[in-house]
Protein backbone atom coordinates (compact mmCIF):
# COMPACT_ATOMS: atom_id res chain seq x y z
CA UNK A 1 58.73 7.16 -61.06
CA UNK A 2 61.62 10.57 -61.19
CA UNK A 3 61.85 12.98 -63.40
CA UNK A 4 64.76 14.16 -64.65
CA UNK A 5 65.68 17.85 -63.33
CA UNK A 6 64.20 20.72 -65.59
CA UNK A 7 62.87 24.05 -65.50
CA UNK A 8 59.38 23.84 -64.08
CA UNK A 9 57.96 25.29 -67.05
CA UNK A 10 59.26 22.54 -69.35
CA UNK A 11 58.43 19.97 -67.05
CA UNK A 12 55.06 20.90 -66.77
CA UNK A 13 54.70 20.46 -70.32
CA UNK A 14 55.95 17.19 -70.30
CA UNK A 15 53.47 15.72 -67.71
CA UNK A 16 50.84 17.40 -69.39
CA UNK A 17 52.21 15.53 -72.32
CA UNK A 18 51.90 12.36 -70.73
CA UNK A 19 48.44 12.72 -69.56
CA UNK A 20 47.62 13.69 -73.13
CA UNK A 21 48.99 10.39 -74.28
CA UNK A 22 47.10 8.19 -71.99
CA UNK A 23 43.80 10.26 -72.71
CA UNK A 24 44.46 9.46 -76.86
CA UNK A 25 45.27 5.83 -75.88
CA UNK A 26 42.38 5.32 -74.22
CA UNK A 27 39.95 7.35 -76.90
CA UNK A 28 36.57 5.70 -77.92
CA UNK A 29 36.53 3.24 -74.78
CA UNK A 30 34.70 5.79 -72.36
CA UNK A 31 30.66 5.81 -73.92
CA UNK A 32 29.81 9.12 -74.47
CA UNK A 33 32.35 10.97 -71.53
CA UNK A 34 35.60 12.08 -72.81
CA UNK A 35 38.60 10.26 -72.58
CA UNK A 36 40.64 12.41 -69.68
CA UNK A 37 44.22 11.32 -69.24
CA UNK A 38 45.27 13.02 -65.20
CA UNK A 39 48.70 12.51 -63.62
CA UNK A 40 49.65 13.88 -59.74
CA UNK A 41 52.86 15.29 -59.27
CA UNK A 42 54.94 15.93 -56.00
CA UNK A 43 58.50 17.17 -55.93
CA UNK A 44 58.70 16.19 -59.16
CA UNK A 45 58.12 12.26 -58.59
CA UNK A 46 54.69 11.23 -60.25
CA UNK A 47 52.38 9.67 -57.29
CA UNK A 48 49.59 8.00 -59.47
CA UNK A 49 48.17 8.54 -62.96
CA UNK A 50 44.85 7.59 -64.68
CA UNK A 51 42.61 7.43 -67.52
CA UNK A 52 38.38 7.51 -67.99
CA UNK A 53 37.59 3.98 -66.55
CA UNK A 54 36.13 2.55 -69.48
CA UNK A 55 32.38 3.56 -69.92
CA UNK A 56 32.61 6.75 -68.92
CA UNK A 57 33.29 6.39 -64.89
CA UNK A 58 34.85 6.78 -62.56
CA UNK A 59 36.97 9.87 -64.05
CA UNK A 60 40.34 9.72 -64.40
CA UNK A 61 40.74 12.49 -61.56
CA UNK A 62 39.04 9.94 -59.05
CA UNK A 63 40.93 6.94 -59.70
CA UNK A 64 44.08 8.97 -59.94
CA UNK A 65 43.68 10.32 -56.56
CA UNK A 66 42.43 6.91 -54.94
CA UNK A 67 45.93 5.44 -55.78
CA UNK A 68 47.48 7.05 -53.78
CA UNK A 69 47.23 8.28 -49.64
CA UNK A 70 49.82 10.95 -49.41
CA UNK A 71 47.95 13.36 -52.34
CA UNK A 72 48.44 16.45 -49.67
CA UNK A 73 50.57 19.13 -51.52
CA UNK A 74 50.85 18.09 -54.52
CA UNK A 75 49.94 19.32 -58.23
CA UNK A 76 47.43 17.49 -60.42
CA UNK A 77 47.37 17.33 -64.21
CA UNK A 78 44.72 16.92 -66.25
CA UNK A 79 44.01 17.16 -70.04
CA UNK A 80 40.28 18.59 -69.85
CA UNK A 81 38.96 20.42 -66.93
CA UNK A 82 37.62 18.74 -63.74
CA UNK A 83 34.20 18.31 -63.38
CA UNK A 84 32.41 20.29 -60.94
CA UNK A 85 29.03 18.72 -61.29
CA UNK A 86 26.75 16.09 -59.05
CA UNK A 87 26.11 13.75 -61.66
CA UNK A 88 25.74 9.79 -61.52
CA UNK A 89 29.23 10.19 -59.65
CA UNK A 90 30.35 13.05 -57.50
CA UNK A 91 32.08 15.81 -58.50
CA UNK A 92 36.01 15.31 -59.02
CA UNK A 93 36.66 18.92 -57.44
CA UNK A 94 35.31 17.62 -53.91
CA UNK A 95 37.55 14.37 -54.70
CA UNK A 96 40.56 17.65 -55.18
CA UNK A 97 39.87 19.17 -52.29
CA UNK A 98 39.25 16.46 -49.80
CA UNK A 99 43.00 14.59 -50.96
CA UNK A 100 44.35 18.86 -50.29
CA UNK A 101 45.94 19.34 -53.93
CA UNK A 102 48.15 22.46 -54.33
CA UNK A 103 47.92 22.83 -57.43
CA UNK A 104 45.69 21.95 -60.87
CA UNK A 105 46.75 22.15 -64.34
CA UNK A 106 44.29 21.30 -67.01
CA UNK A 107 44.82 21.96 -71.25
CA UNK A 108 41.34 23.40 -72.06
CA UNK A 109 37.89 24.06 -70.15
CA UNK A 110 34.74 21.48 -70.21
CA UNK A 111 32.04 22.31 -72.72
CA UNK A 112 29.63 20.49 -70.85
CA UNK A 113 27.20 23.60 -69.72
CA UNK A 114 27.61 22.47 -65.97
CA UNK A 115 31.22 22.92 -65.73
CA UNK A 116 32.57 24.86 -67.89
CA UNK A 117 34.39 27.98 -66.75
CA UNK A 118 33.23 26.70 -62.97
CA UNK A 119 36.35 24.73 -61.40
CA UNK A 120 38.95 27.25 -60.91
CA UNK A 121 36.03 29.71 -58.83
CA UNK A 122 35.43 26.67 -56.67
CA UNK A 123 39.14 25.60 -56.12
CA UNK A 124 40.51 29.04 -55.47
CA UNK A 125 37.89 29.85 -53.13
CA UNK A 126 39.71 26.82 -51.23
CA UNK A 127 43.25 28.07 -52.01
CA UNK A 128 44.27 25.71 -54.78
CA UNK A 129 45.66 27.41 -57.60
CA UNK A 130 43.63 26.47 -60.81
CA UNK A 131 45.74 27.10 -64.39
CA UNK A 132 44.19 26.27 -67.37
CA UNK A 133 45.58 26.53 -70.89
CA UNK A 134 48.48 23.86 -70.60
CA UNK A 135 49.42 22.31 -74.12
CA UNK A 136 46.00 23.23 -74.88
CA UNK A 137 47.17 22.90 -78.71
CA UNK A 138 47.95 19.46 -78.32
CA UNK A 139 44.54 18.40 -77.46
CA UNK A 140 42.70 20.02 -80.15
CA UNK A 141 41.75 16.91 -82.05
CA UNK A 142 41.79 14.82 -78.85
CA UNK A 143 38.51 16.85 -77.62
CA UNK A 144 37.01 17.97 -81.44
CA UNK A 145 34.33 15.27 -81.57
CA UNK A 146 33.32 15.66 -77.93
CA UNK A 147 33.47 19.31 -78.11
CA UNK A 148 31.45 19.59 -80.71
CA UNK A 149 29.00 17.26 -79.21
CA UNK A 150 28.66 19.46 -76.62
CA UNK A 151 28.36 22.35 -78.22
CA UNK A 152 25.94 21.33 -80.87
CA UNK A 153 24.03 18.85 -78.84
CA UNK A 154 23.94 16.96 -82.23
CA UNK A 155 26.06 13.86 -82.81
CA UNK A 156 29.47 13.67 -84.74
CA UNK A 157 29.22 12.01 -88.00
CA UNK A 158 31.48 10.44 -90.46
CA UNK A 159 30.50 9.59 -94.08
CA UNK A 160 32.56 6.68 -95.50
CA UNK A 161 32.32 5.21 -99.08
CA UNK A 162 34.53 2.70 -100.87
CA UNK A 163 34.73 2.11 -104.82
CA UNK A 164 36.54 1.18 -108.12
CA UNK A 165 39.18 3.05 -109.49
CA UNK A 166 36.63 4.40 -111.86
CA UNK A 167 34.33 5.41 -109.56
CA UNK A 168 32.21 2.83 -109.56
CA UNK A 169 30.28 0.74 -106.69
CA UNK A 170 28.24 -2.59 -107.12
CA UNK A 171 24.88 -3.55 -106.48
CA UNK A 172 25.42 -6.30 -104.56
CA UNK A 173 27.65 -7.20 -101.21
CA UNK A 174 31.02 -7.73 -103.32
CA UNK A 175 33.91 -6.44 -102.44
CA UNK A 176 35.69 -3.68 -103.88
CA UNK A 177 38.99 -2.69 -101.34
CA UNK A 178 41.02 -5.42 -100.07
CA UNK A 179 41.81 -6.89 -96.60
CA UNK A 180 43.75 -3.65 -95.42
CA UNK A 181 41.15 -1.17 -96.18
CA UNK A 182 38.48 -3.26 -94.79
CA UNK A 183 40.64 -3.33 -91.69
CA UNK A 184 40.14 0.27 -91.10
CA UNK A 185 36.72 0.79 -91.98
CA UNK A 186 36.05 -1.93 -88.80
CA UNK A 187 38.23 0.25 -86.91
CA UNK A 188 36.14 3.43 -87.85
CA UNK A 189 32.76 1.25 -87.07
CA UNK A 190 34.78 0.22 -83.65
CA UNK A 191 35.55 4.30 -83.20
CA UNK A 192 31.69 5.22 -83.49
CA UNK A 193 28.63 4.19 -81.21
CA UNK A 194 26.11 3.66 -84.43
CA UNK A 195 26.12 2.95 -88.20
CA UNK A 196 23.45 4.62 -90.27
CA UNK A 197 22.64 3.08 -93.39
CA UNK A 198 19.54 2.39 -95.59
CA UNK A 199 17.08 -0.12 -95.85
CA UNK A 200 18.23 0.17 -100.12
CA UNK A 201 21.60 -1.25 -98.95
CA UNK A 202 20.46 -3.61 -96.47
CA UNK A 203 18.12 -5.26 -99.16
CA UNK A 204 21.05 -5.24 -101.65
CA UNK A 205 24.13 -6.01 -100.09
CA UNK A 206 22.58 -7.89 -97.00
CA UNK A 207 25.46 -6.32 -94.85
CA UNK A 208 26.30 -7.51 -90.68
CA UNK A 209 27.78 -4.17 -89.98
CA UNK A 210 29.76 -4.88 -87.06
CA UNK A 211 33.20 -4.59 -85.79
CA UNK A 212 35.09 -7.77 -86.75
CA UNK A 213 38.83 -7.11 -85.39
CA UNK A 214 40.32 -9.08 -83.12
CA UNK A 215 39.80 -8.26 -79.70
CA UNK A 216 37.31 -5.47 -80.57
CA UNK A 217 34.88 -7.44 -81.61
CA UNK A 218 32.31 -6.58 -78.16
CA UNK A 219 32.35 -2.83 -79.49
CA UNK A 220 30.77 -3.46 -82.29
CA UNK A 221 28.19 -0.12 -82.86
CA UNK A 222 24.31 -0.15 -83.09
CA UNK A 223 22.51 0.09 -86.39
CA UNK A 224 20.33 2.46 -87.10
CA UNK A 225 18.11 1.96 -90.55
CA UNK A 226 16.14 4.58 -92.47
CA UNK A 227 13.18 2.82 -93.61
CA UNK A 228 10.31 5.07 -94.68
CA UNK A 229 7.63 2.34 -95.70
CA UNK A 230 9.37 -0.26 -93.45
CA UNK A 231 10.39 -2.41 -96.95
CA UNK A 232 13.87 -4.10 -95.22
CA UNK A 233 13.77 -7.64 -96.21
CA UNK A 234 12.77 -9.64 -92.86
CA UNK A 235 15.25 -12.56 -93.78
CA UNK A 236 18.18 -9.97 -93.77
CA UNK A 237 20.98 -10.60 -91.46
CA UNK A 238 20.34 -7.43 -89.47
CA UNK A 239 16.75 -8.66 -88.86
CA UNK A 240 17.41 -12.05 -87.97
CA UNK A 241 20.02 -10.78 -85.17
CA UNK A 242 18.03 -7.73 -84.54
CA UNK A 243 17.80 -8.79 -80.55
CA UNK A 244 21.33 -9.24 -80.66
CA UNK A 245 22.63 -6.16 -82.03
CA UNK A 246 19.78 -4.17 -80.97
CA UNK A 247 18.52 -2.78 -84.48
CA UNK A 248 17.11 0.70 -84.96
CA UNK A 249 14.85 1.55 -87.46
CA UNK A 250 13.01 4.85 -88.53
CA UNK A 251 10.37 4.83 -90.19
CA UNK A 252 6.26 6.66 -90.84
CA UNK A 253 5.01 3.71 -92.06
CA UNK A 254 1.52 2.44 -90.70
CA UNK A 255 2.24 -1.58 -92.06
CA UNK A 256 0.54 -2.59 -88.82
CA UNK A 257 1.70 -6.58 -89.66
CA UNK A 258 4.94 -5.35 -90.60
CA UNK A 259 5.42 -3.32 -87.36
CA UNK A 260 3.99 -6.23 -85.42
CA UNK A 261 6.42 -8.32 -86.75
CA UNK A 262 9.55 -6.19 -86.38
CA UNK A 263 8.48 -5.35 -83.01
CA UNK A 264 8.90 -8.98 -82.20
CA UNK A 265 12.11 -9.69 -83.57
CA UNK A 266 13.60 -7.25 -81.28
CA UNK A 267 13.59 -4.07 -83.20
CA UNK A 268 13.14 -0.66 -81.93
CA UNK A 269 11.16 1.30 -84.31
CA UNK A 270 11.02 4.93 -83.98
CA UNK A 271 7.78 6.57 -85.71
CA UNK A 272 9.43 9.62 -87.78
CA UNK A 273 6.59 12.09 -89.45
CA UNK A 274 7.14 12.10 -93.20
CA UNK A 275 8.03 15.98 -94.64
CA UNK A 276 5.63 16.93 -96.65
CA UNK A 277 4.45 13.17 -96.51
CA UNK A 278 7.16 12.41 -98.78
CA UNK A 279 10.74 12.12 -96.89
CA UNK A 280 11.94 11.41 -93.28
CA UNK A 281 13.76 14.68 -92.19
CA UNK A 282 17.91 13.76 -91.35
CA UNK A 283 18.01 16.91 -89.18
CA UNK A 284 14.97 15.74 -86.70
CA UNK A 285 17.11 11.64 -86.96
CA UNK A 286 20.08 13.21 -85.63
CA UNK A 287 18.83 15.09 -83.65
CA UNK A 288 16.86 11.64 -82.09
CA UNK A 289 19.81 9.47 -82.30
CA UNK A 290 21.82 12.18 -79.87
CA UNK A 291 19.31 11.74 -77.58
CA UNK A 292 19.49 8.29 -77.24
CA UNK A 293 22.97 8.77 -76.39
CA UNK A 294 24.44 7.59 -79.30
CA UNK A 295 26.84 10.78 -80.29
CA UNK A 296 29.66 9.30 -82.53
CA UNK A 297 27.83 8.18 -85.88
CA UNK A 298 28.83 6.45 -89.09
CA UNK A 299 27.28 6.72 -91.94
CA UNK A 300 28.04 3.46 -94.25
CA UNK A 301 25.51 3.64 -97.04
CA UNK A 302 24.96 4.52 -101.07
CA UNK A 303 24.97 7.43 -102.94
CA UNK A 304 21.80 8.37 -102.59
CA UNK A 305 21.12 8.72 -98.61
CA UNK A 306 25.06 10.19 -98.35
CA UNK A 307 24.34 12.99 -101.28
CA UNK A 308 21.15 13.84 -98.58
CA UNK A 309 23.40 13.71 -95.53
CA UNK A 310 25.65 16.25 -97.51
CA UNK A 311 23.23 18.56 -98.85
CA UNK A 312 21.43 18.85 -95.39
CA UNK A 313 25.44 19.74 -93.66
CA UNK A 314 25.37 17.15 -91.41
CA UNK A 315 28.52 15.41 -92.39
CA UNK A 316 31.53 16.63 -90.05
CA UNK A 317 34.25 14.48 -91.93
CA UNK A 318 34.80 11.65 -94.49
CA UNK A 319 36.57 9.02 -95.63
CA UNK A 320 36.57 7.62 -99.38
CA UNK A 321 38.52 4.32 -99.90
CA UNK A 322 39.66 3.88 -103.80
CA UNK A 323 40.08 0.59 -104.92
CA UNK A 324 42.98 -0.28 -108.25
CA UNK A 325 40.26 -2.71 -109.82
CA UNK A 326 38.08 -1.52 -112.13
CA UNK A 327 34.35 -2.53 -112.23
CA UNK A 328 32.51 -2.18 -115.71
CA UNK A 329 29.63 -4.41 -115.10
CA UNK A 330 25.85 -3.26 -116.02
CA UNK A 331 25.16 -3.25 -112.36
CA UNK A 332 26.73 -0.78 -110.44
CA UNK A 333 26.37 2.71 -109.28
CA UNK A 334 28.88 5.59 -110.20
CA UNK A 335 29.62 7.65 -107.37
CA UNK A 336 31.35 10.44 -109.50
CA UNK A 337 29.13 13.35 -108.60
CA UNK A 338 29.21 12.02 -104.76
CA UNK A 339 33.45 12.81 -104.67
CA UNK A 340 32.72 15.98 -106.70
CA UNK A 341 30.58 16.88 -104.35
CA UNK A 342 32.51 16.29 -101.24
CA UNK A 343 35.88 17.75 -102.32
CA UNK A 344 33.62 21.17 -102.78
CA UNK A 345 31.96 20.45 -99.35
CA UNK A 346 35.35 19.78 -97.29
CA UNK A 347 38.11 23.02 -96.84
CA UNK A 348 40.29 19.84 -95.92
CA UNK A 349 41.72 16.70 -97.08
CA UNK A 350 44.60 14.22 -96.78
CA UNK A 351 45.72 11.05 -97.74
CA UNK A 352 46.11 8.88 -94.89
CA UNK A 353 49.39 6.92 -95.44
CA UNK A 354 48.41 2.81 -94.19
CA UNK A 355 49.38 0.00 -95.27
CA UNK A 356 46.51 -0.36 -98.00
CA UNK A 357 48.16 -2.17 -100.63
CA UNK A 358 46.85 -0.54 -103.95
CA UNK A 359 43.96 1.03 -102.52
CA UNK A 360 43.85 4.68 -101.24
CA UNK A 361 41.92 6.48 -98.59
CA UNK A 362 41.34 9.90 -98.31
CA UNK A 363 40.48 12.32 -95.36
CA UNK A 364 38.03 15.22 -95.87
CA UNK A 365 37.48 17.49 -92.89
């Protein structure tokens, strides 16, 4: 593949551009690792290019350079910086070194603690210039998730609520938004590795809470369940597919028949002490749920468990989905001081422009 002739400047920005754009195409397919788009250049012909392999490995910098045998010379591009770590695969600067790049370009440095700031000390001290900083704009809200991840060593979450055009949601599993909007809230649960809810909604709306697009349907995310006193009906759907989907619950409850049971339907129960032997504490959840490597989390539940989420600041961004009908029924739940609440709590918001229909979603960030 040639590139047309440019100044080297502007043509660096324009592979960096295309490594950017295979990195956001290949977004929430690489586990917990960040998507990395890398492209090799020489004499202005691209060699090879490469994305994350899906789960996290190899890098994109490995299978980049394993494309191709005649790497000697040349310049390699790549949106986040190289890794410099042993980890369950070697480090991608040995991979660098060994195939004798020139030159490395990358947009923005590695917040992972054991290579950040690292790679251009160990490539220069082998004569390969090391740049960073390219388009380094342009991946901003590529890397703000994982970056943040990193930084916090707390998972990403997303709050998402749907209801009536008068505020209002029901008590039971009906449905509010139409086909479109339910669309992208399965692409949201496809973009996350859990769903947090509560064991209120699971007894009331009996939900499956998985991904059910096309094609996308293997991605669907764990479950995670706040149960205090471990009350979740066991002829739910989550329970009877519990083995399946690989249900999480937390709980402090000491129902020893009740854990017994659960324990044999396939849950995982994770024994959370009550504060003040009254509520499970969100902060100490997270903080769990990171460590089990699950670092993208949704949060699909009712007003009551997302107000908590809120008032503890653990909610990085949300998404409210506003149906046209109009639900005046003696049982529902008006989620009025929820939305007043979050368009105080967010400096940000948007309306995302899909094809909804005559629903509406909204962006806070």
């Amino acid at each position: 593949m040639s590139l047309k002739k440019d100044n080297y400047k502007s043509l660096d920005k324009k592979i960096m551009n295309f490594a950017i754009n295979l990195a956001e195409n290949n977004k929430y397919l690489t586990g917990t690792n960040p998507s990395v788009g890398c492209v090799i250049v020489k004499k202005k012909k691209i060699l090879s290019f490469a994305t994350t392999y899906k789960g996290g490995r190899p890098h994109a910098e490995n299978i980049a350079l394993s494309k191709n045998k005649y790497n000697n010379g040349s310049t390699l591009y790549s949106t986040l910086e190289p890794c410099s770590h042993h980890g369950k695969t070697p480090p991608c600067t040995n991979a660098i070194i060994k195939n004798k790049i020139k030159k490395v370009y990358y947009s923005i440095e590695d917040k992972d603690f054991r290579t950040f700031n690292k790679t251009k000390k160990i490539l220069k001290s082998k004569n390969i210039k090391a740049k960073s900083g390219l388009q380094k704009n342009k991946v901003y809200n590529l890397y703000k998730e994982y970056n943040y991840i990193r930084s916090n060593k707390a998972p990403y979450i997303i709050g998402k609520i749907a209801s009536s055009s008068n505020l209002n949601i029901l008590r039971n599993n009906s449905t509010i938004t139409n086909e479109h909007s339910r669309n992208v809230s399965h692409l949201l649960r496809f973009q996350n590795h859990a769903i947090l809810t509560s064991y209120k909604t699971v007894n009331t709306d009996n939900p499956k809470l998985n991904c059910r697009l096309n094609g996308l349907e293997k991605y669907s995310p764990k479950v995670i369940v706040i149960d205090k006193n471990l009350k979740i009906k066991v002829n739910s759907f989550l329970i009877k597919n519990s083995k399946k989907n690989k249900l999480i619950i937390f709980h402090c409850s000491k129902n020893i028949s009740k854990i017994k049971f659960l324990k044999k339907s396939g849950v995982k129960l994770i024994f959370q002490k009550c504060e003040n032997n009254s509520y499970l504490n969100l902060k100490k959840i997270s903080q769990k749920i990171y460590k089990l490597g699950l670092h993208r989390l949704l949060i699909e539940s009712g007003k009551d468990l997302m107000t908590n989420f809120l008032n503890e600041n653990l909610l990085n961004e949300f998404y409210f989905f506003k149906s046209d009908k109009i639900i005046s029924t003696r049982n529902k739940i008006n989620v009025s001081s929820l939305i007043k609440m979050i368009n105080k709590y967010y400096k940000n918001k948007k309306k995302i422009n899909t094809y909804l229909g005559n629903d509406t979603l909204t962006h806070y960030y």
